[in-house]
C-alpha atoms as a PDB file:
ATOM      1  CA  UNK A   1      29.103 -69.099 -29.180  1.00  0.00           C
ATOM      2  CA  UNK A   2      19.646 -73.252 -22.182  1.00  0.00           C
ATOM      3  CA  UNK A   3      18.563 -76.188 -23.948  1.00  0.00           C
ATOM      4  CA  UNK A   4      15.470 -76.868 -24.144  1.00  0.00           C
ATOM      5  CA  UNK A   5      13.638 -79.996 -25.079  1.00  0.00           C
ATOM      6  CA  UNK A   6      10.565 -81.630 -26.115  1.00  0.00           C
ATOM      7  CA  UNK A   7       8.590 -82.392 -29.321  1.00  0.00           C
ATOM      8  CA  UNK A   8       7.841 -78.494 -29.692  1.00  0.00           C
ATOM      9  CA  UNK A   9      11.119 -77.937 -29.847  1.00  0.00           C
ATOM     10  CA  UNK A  10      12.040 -79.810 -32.459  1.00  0.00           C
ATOM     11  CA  UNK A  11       8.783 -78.671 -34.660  1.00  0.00           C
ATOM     12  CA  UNK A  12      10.223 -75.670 -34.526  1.00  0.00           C
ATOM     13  CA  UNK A  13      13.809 -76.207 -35.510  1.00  0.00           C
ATOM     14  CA  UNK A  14      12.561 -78.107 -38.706  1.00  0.00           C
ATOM     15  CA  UNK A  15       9.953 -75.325 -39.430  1.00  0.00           C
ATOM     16  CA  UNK A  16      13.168 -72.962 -38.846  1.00  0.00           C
ATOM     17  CA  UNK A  17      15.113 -74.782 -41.361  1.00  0.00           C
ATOM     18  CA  UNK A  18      12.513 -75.076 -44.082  1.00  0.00           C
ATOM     19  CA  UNK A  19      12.169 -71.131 -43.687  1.00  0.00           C
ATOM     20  CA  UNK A  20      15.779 -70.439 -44.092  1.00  0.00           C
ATOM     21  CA  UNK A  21      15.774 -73.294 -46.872  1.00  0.00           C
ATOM     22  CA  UNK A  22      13.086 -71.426 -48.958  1.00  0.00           C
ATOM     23  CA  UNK A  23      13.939 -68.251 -48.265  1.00  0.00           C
ATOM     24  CA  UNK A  24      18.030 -67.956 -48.306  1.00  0.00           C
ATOM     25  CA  UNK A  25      20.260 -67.301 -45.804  1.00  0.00           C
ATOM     26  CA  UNK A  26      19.549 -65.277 -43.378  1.00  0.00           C
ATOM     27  CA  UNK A  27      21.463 -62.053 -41.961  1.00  0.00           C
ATOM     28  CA  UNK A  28      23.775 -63.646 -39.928  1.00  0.00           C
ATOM     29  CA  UNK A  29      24.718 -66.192 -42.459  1.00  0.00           C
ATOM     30  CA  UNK A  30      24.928 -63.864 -44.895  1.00  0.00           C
ATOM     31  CA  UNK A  31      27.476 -61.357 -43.136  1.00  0.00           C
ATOM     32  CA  UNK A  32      29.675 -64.877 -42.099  1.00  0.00           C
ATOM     33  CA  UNK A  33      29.660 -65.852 -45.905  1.00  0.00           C
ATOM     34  CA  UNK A  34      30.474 -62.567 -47.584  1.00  0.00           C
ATOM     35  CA  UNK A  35      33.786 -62.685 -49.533  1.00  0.00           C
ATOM     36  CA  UNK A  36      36.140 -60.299 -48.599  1.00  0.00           C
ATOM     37  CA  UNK A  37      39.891 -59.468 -48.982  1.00  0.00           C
ATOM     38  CA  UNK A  38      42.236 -59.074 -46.156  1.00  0.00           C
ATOM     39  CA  UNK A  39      46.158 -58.547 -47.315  1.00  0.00           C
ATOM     40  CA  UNK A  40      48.635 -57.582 -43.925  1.00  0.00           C
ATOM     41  CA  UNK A  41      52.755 -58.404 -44.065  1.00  0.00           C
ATOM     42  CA  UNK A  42      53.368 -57.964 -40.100  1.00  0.00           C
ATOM     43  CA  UNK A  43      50.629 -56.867 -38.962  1.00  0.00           C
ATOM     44  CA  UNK A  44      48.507 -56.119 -36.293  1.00  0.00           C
ATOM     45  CA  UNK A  45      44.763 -56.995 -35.166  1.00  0.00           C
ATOM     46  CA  UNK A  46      43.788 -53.566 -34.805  1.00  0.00           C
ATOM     47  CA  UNK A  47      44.842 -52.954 -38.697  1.00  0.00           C
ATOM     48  CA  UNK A  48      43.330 -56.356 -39.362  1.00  0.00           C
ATOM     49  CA  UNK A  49      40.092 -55.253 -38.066  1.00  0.00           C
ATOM     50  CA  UNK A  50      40.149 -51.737 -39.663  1.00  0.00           C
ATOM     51  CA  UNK A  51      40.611 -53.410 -42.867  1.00  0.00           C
ATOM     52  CA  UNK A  52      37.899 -55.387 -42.623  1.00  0.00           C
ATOM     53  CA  UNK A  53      35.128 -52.760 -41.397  1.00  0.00           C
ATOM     54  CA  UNK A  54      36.235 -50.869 -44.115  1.00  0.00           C
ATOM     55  CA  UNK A  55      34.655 -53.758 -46.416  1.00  0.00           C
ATOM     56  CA  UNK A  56      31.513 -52.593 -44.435  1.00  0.00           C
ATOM     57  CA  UNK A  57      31.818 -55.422 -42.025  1.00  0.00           C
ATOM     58  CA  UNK A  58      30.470 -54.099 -38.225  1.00  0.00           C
ATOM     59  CA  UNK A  59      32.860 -55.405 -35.758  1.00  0.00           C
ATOM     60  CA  UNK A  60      33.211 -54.392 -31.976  1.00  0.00           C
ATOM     61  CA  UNK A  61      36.499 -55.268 -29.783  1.00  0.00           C
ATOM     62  CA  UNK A  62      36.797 -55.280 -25.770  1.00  0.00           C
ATOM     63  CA  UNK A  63      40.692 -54.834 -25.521  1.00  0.00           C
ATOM     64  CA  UNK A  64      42.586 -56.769 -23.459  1.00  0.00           C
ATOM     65  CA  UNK A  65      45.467 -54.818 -20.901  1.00  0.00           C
ATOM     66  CA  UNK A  66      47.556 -56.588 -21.350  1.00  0.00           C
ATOM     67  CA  UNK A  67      47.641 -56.798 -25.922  1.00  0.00           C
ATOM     68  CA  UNK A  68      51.027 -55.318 -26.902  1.00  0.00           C
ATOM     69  CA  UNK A  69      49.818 -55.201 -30.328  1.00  0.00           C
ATOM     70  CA  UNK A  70      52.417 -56.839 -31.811  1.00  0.00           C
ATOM     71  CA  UNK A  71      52.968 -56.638 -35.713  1.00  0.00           C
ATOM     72  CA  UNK A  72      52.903 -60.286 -36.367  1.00  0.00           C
ATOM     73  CA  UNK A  73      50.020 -61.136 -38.875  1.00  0.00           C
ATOM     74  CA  UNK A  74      50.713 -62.296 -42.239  1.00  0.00           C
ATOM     75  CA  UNK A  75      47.923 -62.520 -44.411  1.00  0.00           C
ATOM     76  CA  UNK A  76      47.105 -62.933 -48.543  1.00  0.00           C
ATOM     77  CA  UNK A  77      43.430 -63.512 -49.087  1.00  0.00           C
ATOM     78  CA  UNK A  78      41.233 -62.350 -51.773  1.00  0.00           C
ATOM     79  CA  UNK A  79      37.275 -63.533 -52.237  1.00  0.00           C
ATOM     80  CA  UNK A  80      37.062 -65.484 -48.576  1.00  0.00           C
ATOM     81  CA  UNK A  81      34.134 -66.223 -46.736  1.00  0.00           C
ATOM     82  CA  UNK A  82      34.571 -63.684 -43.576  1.00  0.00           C
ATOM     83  CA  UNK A  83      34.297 -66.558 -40.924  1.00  0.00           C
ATOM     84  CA  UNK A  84      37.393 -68.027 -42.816  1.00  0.00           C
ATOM     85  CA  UNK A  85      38.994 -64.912 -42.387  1.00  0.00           C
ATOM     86  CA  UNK A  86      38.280 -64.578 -38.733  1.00  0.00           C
ATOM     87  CA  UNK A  87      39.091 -67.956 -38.004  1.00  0.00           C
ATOM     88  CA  UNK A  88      42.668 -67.112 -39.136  1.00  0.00           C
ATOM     89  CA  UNK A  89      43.269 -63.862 -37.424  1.00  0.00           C
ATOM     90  CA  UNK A  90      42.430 -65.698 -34.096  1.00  0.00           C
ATOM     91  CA  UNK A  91      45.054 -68.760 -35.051  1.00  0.00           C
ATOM     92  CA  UNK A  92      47.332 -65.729 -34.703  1.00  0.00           C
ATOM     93  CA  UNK A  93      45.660 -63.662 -31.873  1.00  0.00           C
ATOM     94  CA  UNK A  94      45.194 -66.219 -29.453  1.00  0.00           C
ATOM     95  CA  UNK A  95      44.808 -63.800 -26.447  1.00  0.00           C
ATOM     96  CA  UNK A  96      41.296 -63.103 -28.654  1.00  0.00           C
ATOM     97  CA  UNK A  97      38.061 -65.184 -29.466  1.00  0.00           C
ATOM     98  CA  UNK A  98      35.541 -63.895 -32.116  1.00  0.00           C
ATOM     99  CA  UNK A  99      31.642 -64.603 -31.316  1.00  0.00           C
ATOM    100  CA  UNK A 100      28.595 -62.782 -33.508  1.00  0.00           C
ATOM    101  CA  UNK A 101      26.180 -60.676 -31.498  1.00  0.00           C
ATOM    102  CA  UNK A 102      23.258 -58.619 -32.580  1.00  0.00           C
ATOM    103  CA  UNK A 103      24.583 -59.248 -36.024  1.00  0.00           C
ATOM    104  CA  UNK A 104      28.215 -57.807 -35.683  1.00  0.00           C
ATOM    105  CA  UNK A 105      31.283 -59.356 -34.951  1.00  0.00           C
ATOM    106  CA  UNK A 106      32.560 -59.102 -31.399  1.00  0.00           C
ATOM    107  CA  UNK A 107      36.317 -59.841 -30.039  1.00  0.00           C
ATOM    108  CA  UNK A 108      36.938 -60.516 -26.799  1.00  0.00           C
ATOM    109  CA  UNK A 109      39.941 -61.602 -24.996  1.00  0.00           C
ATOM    110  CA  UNK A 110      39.998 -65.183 -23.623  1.00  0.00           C
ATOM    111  CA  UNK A 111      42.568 -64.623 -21.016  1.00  0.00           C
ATOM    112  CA  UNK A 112      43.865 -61.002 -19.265  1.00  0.00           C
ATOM    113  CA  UNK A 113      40.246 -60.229 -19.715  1.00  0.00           C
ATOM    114  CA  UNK A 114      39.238 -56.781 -18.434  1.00  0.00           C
ATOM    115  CA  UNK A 115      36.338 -57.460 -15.461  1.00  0.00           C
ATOM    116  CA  UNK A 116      35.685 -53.744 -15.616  1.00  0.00           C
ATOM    117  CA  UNK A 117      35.163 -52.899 -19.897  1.00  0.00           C
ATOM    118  CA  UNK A 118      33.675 -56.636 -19.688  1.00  0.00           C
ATOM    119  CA  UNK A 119      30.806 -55.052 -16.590  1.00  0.00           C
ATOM    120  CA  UNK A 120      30.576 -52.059 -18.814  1.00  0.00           C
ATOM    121  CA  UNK A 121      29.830 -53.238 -22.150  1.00  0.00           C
ATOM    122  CA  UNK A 122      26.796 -55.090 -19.806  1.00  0.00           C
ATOM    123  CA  UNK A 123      26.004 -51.940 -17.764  1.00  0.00           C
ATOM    124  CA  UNK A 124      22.132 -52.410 -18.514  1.00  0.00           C
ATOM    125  CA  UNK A 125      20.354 -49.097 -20.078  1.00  0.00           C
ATOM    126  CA  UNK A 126      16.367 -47.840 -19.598  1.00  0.00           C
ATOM    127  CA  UNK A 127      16.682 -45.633 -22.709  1.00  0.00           C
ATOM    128  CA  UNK A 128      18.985 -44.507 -25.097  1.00  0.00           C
ATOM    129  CA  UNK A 129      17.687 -42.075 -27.829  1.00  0.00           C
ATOM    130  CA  UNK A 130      20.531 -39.694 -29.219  1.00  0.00           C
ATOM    131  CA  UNK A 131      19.945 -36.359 -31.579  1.00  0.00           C
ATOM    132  CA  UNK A 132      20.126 -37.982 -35.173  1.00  0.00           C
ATOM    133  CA  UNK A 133      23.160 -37.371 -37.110  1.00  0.00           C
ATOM    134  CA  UNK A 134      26.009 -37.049 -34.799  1.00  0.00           C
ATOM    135  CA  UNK A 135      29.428 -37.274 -35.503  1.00  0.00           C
ATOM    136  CA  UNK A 136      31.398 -40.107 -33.835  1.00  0.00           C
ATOM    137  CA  UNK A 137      32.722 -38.680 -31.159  1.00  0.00           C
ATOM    138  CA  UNK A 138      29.434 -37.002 -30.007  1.00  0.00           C
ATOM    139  CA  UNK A 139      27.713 -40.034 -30.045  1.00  0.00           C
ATOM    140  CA  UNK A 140      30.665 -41.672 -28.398  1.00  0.00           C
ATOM    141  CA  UNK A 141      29.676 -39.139 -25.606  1.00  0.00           C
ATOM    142  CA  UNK A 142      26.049 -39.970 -25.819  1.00  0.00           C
ATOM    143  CA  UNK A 143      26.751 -43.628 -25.102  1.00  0.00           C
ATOM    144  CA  UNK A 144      29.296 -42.675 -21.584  1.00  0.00           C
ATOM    145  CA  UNK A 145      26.668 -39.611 -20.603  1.00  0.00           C
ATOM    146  CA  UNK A 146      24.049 -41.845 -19.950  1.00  0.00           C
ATOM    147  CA  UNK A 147      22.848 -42.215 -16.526  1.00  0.00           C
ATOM    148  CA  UNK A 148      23.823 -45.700 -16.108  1.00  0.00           C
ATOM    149  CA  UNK A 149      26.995 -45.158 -17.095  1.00  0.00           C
ATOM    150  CA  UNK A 150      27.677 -42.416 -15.407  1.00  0.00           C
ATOM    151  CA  UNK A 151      27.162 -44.053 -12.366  1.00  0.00           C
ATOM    152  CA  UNK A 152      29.025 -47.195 -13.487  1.00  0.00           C
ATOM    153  CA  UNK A 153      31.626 -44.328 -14.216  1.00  0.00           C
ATOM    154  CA  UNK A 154      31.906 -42.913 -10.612  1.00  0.00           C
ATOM    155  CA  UNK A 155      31.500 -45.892  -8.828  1.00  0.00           C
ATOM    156  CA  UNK A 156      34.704 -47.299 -10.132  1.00  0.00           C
ATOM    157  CA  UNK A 157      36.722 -44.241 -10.397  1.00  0.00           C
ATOM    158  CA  UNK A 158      36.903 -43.842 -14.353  1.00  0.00           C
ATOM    159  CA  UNK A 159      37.019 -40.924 -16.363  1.00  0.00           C
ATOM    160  CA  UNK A 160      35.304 -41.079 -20.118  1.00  0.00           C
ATOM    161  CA  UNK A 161      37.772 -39.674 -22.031  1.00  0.00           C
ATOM    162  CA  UNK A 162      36.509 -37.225 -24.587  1.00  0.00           C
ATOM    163  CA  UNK A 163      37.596 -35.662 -27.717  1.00  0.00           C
ATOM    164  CA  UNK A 164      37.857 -37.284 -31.140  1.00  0.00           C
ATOM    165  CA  UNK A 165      38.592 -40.405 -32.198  1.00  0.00           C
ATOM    166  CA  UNK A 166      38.055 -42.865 -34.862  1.00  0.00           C
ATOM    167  CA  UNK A 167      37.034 -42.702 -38.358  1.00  0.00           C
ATOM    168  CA  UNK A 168      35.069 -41.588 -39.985  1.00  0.00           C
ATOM    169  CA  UNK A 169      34.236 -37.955 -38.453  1.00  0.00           C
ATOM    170  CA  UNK A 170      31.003 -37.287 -40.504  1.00  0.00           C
ATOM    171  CA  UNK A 171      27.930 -37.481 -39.139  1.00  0.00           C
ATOM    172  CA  UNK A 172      25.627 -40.774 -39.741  1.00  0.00           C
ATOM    173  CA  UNK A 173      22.988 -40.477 -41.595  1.00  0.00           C
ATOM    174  CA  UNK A 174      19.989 -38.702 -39.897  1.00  0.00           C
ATOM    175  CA  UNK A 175      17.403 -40.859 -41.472  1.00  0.00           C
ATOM    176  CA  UNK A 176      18.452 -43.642 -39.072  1.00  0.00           C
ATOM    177  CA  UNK A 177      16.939 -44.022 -35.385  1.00  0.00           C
ATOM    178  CA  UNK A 178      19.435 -45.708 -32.557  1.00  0.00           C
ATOM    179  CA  UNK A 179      16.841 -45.418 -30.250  1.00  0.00           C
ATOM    180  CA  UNK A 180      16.736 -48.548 -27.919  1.00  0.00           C
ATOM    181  CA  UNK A 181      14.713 -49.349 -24.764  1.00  0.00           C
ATOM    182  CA  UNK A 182      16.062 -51.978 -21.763  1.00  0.00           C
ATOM    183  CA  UNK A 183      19.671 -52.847 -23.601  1.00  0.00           C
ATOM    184  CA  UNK A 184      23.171 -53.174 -22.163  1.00  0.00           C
ATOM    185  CA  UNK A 185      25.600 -51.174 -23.380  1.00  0.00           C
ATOM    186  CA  UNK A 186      26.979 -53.489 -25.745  1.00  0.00           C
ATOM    187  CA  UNK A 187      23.884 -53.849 -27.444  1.00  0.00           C
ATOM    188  CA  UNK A 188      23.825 -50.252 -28.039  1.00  0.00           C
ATOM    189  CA  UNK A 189      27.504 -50.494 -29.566  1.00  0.00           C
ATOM    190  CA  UNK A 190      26.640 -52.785 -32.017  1.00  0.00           C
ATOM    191  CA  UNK A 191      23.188 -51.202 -33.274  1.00  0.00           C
ATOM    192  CA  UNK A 192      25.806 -47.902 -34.277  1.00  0.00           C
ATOM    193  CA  UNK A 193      28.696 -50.357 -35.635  1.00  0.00           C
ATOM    194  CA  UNK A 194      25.799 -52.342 -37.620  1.00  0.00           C
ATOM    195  CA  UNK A 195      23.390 -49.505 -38.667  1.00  0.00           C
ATOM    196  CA  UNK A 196      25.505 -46.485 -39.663  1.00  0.00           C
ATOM    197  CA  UNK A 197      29.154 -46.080 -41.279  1.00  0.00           C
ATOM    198  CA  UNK A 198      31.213 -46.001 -37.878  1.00  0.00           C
ATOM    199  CA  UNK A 199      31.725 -49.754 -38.683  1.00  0.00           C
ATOM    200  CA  UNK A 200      34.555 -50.675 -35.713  1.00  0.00           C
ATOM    201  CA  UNK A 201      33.935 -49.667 -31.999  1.00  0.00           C
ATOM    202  CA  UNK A 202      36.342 -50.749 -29.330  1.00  0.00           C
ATOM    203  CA  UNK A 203      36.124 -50.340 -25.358  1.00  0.00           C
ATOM    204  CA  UNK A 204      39.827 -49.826 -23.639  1.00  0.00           C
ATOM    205  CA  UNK A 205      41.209 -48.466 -20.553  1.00  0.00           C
ATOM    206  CA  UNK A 206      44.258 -46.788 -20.120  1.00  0.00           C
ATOM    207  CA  UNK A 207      46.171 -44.764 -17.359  1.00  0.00           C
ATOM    208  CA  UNK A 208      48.804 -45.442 -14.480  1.00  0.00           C
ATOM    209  CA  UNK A 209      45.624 -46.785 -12.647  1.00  0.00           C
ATOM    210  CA  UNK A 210      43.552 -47.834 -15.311  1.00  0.00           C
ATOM    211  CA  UNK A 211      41.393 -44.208 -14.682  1.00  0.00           C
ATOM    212  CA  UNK A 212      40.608 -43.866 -18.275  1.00  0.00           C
ATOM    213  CA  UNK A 213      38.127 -45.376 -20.240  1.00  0.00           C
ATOM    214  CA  UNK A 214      37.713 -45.075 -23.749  1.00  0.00           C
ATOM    215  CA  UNK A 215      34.754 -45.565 -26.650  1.00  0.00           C
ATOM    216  CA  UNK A 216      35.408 -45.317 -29.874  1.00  0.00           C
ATOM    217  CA  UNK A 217      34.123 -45.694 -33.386  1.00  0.00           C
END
């Protein structure tokens, strides 16, 4: 979801351990152990995911081409640890894996895999400092306006699609900073999923040639 070895390294792990033993679980743990309740009678892994970020769970998904988004998930679960629940919306969504980034949950596809949304979501960026308290779909444009991926943008013929999308359409709170320095763009996806109330972002593309790409929260 490098090894490296030597005495050091496994001072460390034990000193790691004790830490986490003393002081609880950390933030990771904690988000992979919260309870939460997921009921669906067909449906799909969009409305899956939209359920659960609206338990205030951050969760990002890189959509496959080729997902029909077929209404197939039947689920009944009350007071589950989230990694449970993930767990079995993947036994149903194969074409998807679920990994934990930068503390929110990421799903990717493990086969039709975009190589274009998975070289943009790593499209690295210098700096990336929007006005406080935008509304989604003006911060969705702050995130395709920058530089980088602009020129990530033109050099493979896409077109940011703009407008609104998403929910909710209030603005975040302005007390919080998403500035970042040296990130990729996926980085900077999950600091606005994990830090304000647009909990769900996904990347798509869409078109007769694939032209469009899409950000939304």
């Amino acid at each position: 979801m490098n090894r490296v070895c030597g005495l050091f390294t496994g001072v460390f792990i034990v000193v790691a351990i004790g830490i986490t033993n003393c002081f609880g679980q950390n933030a990771d743990d904690q988000l992979l152990n919260k309870r939460v309740d997921l009921q669906l009678e067909n449906g799909t892994l969009t409305l899956a995911l939209v359920r659960l970020a609206s338990q205030q769970i951050p969760i990002g998904i890189e959509c496959s081409p080729g997902d029909k988004q077929k209404s197939y998930l039947k689920l009944d679960l009350k007071g589950v640890p989230l990694h449970e629940v993930l767990e079995l919306i993947i036994q149903g969504e194969t074409q998807y894996q679920w990994m934990l980034r930068d503390g929110v949950i990421n799903i990717a596809p493990v086969q039709d895999r975009d190589p274009v949304l998975e070289k943009f979501l790593l499209v690295s960026v210098s700096n990336f400092d929007p006005p406080k308290g935008l509304r989604n779909y003006f911060l969705r444009d702050a995130v395709t306006d920058l530089p980088e991926a602009t020129i990530f943008l033109k050099t493979h013929g896409l077109t940011a699609v703009n407008g609104a999308s998403g929910y909710p359409s209030k603005p975040y709170d302005d007390k919080i900073d998403l500035g970042m320095y040296g990130v990729d763009v996926r980085a900077i996806l999950n600091r606005i999923s994990r830090e304000t109330q647009m909990k769900l972002w996904s990347v798509s593309r869409s078109g007769p040639k694939n032209e469009y790409l899409h950000v939304s929260f």
